[in-house]
N, C-alpha and C. Protein backbone atom coordinates (compact mmCIF):
# COMPACT_ATOMS: atom_id res chain seq x y z
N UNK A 1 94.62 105.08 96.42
CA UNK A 1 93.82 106.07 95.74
C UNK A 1 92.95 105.35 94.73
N UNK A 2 91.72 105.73 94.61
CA UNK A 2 90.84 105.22 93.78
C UNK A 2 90.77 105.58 92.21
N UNK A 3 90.72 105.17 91.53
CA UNK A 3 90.05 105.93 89.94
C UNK A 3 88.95 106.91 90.41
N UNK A 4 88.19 106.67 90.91
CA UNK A 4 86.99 107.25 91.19
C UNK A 4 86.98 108.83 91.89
N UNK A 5 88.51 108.90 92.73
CA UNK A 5 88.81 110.13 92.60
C UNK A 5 89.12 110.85 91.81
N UNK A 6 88.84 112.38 91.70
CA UNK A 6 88.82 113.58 91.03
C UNK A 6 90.31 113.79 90.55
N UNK A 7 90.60 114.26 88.94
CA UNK A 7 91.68 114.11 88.28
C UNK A 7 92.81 115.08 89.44
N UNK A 8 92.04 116.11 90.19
CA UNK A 8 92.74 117.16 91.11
C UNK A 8 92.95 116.35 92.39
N UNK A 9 92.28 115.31 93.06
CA UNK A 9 93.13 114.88 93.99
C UNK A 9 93.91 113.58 93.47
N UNK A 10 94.02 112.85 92.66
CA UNK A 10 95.23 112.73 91.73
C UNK A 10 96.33 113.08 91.81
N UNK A 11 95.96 114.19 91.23
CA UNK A 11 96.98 115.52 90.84
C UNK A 11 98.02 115.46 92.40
N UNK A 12 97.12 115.81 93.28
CA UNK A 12 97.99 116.35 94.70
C UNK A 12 98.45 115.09 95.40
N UNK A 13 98.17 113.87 95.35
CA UNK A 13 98.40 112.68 95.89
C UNK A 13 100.09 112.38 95.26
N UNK A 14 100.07 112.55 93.87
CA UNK A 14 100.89 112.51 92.75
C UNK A 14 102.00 113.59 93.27
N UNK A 15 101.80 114.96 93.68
CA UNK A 15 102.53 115.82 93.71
C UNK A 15 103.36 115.74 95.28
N UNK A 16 102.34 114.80 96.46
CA UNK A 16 103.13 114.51 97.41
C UNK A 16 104.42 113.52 97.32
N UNK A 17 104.17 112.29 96.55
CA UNK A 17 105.14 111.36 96.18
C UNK A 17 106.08 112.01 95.60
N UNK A 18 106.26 113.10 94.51
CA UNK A 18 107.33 113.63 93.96
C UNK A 18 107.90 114.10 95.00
N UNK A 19 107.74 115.16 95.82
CA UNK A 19 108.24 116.34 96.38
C UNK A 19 109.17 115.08 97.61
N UNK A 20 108.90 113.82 97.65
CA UNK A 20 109.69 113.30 98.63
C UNK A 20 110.78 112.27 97.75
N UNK A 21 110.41 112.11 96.81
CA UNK A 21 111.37 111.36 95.52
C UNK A 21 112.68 111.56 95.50
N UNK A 22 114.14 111.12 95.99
CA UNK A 22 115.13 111.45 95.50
C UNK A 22 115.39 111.70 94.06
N UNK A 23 114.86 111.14 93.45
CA UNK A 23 115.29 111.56 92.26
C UNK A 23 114.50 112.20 91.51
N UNK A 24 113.42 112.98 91.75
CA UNK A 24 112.84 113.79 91.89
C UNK A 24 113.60 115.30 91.88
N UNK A 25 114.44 115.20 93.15
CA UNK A 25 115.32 116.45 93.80
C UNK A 25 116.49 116.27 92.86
N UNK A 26 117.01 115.06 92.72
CA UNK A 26 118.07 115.09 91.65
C UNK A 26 118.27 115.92 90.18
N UNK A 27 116.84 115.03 89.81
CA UNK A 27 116.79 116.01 88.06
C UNK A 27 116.52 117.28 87.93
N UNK A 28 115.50 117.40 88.93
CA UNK A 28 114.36 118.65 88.64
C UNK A 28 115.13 119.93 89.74
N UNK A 29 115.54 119.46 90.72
CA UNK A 29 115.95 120.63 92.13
C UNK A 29 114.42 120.66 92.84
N UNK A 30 114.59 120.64 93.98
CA UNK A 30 113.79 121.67 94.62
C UNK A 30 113.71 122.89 95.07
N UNK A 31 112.59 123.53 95.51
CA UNK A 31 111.47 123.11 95.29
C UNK A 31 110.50 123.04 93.90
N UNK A 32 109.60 121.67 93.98
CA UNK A 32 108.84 121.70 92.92
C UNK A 32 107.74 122.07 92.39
N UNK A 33 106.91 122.76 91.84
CA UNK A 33 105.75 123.57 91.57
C UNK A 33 105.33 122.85 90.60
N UNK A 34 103.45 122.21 90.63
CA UNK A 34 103.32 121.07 89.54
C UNK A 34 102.00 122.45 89.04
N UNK A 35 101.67 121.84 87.40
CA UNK A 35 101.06 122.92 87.41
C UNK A 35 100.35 122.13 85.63
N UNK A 36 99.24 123.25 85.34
CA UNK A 36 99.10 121.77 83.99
C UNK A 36 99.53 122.26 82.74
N UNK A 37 99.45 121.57 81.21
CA UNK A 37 100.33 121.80 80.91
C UNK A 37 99.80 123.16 80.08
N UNK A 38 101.19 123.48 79.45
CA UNK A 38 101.08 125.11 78.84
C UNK A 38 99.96 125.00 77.28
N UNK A 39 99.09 125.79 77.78
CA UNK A 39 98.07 125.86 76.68
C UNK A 39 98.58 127.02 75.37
N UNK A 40 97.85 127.16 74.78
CA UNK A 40 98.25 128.31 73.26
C UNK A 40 98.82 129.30 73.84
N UNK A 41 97.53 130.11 74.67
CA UNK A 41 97.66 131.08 75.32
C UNK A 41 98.77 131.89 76.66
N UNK A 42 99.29 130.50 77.17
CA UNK A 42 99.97 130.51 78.20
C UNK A 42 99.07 130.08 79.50
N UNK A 43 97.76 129.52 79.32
CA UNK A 43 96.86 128.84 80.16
C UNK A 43 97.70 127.75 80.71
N UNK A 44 97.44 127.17 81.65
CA UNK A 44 97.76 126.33 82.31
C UNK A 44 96.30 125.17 82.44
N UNK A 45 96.20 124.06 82.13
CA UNK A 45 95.17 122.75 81.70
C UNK A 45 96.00 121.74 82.26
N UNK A 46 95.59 120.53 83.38
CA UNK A 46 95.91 119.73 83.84
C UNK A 46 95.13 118.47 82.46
N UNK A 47 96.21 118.09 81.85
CA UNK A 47 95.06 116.71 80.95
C UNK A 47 94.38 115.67 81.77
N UNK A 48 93.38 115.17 81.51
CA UNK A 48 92.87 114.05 81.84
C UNK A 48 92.21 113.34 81.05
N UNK A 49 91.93 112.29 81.59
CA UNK A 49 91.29 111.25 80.58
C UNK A 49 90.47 110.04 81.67
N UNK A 50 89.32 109.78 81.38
CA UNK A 50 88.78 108.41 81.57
C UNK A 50 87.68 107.84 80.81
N UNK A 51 88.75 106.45 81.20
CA UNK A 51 88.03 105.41 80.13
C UNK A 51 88.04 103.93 80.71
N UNK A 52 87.89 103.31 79.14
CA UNK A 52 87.93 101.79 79.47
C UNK A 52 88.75 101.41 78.69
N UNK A 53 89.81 100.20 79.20
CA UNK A 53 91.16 99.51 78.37
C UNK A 53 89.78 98.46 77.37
N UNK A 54 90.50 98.05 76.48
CA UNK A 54 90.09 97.09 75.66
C UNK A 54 89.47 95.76 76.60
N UNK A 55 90.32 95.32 77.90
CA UNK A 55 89.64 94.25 78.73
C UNK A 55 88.05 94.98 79.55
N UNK A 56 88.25 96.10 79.27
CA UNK A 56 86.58 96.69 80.20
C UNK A 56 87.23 97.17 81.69
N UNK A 57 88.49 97.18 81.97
CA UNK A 57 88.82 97.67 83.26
C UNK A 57 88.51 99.08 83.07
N UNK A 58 88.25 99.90 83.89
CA UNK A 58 88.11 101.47 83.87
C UNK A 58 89.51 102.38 83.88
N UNK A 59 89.80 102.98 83.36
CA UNK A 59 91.06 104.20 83.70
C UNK A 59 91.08 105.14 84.06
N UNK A 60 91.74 105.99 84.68
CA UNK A 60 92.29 107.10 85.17
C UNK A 60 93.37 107.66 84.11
N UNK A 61 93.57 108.73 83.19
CA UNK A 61 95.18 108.61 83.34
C UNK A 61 95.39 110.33 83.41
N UNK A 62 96.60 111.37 83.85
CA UNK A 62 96.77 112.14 84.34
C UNK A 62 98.12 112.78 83.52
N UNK A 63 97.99 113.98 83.09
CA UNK A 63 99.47 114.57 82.18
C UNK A 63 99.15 115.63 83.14
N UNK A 64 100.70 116.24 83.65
CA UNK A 64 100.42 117.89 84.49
C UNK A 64 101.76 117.83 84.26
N UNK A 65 102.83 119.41 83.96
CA UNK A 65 103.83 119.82 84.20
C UNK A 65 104.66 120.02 85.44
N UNK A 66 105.79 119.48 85.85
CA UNK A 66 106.41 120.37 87.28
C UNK A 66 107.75 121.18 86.75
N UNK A 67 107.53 122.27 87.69
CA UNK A 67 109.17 123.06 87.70
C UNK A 67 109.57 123.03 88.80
N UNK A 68 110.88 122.59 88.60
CA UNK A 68 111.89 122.61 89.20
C UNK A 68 112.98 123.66 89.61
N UNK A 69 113.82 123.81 90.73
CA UNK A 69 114.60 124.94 90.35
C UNK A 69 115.76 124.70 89.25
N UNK A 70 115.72 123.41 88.86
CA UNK A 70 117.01 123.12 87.73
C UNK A 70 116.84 122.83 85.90
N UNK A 71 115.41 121.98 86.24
CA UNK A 71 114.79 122.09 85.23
C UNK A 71 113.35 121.47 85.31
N UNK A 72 112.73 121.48 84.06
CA UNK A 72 110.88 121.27 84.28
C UNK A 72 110.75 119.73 83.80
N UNK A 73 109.42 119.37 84.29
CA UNK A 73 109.42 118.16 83.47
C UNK A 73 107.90 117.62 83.43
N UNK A 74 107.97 116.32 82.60
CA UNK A 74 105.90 116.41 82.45
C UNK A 74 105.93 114.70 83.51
N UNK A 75 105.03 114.64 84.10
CA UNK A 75 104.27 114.03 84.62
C UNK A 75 102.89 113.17 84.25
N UNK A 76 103.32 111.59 84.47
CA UNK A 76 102.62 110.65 83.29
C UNK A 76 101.52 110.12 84.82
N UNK A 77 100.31 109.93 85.07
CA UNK A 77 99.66 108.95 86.33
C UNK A 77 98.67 108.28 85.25
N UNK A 78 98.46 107.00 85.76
CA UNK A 78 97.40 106.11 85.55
C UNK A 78 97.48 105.41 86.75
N UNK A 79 95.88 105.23 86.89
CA UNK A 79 95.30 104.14 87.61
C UNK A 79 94.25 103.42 86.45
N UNK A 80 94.81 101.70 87.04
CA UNK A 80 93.47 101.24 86.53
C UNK A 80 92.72 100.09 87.37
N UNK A 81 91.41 100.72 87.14
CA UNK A 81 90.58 100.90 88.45
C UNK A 81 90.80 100.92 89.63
N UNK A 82 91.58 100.46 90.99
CA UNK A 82 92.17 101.46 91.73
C UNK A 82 93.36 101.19 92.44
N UNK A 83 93.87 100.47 91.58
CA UNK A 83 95.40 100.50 91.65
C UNK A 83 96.60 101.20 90.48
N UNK A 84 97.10 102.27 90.99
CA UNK A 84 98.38 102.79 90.33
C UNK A 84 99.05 102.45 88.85
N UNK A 85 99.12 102.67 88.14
CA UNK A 85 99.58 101.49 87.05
C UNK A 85 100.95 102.38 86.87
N UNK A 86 101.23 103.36 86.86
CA UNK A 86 102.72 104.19 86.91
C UNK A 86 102.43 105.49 87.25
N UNK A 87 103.83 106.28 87.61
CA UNK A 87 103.81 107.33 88.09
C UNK A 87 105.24 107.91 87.20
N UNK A 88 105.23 108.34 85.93
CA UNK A 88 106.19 108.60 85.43
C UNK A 88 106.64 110.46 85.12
N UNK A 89 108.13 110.38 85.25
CA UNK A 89 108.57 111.78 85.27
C UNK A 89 108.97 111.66 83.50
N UNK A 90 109.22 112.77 83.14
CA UNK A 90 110.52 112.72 82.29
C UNK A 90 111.01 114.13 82.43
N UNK A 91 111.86 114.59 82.24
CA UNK A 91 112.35 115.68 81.60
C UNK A 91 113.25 116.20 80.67
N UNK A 92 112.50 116.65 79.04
CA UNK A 92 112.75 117.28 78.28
C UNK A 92 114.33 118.13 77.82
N UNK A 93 114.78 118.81 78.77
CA UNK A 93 116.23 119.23 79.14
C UNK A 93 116.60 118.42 78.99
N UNK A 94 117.06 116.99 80.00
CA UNK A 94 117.97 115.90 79.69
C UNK A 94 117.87 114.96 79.09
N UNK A 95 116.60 114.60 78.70
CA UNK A 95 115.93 113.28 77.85
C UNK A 95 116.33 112.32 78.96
N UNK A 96 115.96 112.20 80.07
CA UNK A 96 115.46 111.68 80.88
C UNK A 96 114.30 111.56 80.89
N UNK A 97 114.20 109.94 81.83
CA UNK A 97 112.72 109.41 82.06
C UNK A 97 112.86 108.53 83.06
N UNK A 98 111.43 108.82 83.89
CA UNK A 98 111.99 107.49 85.34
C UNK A 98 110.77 107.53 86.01
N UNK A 99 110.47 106.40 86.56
CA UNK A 99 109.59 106.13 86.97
C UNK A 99 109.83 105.83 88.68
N UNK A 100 108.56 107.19 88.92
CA UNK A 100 108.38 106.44 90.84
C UNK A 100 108.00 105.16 91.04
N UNK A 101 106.88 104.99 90.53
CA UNK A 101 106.04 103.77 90.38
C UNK A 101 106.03 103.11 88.74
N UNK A 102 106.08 101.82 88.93
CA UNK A 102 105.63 101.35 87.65
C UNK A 102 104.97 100.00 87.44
N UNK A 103 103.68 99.37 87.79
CA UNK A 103 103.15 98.26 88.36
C UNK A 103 102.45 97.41 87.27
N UNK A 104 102.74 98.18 86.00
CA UNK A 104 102.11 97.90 84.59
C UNK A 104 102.42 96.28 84.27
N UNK A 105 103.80 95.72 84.76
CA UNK A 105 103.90 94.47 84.39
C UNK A 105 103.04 93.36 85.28
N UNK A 106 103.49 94.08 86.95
CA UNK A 106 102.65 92.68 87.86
C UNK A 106 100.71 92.92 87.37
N UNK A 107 100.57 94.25 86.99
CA UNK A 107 98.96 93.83 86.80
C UNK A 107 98.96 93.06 85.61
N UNK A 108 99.55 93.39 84.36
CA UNK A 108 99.40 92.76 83.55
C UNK A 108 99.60 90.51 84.10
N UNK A 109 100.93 90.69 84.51
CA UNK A 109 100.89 89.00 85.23
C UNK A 109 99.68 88.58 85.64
N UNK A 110 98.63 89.87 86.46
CA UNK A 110 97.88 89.06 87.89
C UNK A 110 96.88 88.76 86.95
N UNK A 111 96.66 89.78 86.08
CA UNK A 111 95.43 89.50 84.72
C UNK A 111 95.75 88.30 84.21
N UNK A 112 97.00 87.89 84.00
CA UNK A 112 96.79 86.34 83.02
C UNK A 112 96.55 85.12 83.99
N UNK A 113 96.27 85.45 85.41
CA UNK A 113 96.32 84.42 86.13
C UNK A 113 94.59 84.06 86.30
């Protein structure tokens, strides 16, 4: 997946990897419903953001809520520029946190090379 894609196919690329995640099904139950997060109102707003890191690489990064049938939890994505940099869950209920993906260290390595 590119940066260059839209924060919404993101979003659904992101929401396929969960829904096949064991541990995914573990914390949360299935099935999972991703959705963005709860505004004042009770709106629903997927966050996004793009930019540039301090080295000039470009970013992606992605906040959206999922529910679960057991419990809910928020949803962390970055890409930078168009590789993955994590795909993190947590959920709030258990103070849990876990990561599908997390590639933040080998880019950081491939950068010092």
């Amino acid at each position: 997946m590119l940066s260059s894609q839209s924060p919404t196919q993101i979003f659904g690329t992101a929401m396929s990897r969960l829904q096949t995640h064991p541990k995914v099904e573990n914390e949360l139950g299935m099935p999972i419903k991703g959705c963005g997060a709860r505004g004042v109102r009770g709106s629903s707003n997927m966050e996004h953001y793009k930019g540039k890191k301090p080295d000039g690489t470009a970013y992606t990064y992605i906040k959206f809520m999922v529910e679960g049938q057991r419990h809910d939890g928020v949803v962390h994505v970055e890409y930078k520029g168009s590789e993955l940099s994590y795909l993190i869950v947590e959920v709030p209920a258990t103070g849990a946190t876990f990561a599908i993906e997390d590639n933040r260290r080998a880019q950081a390595a491939a950068q010092r090379r």
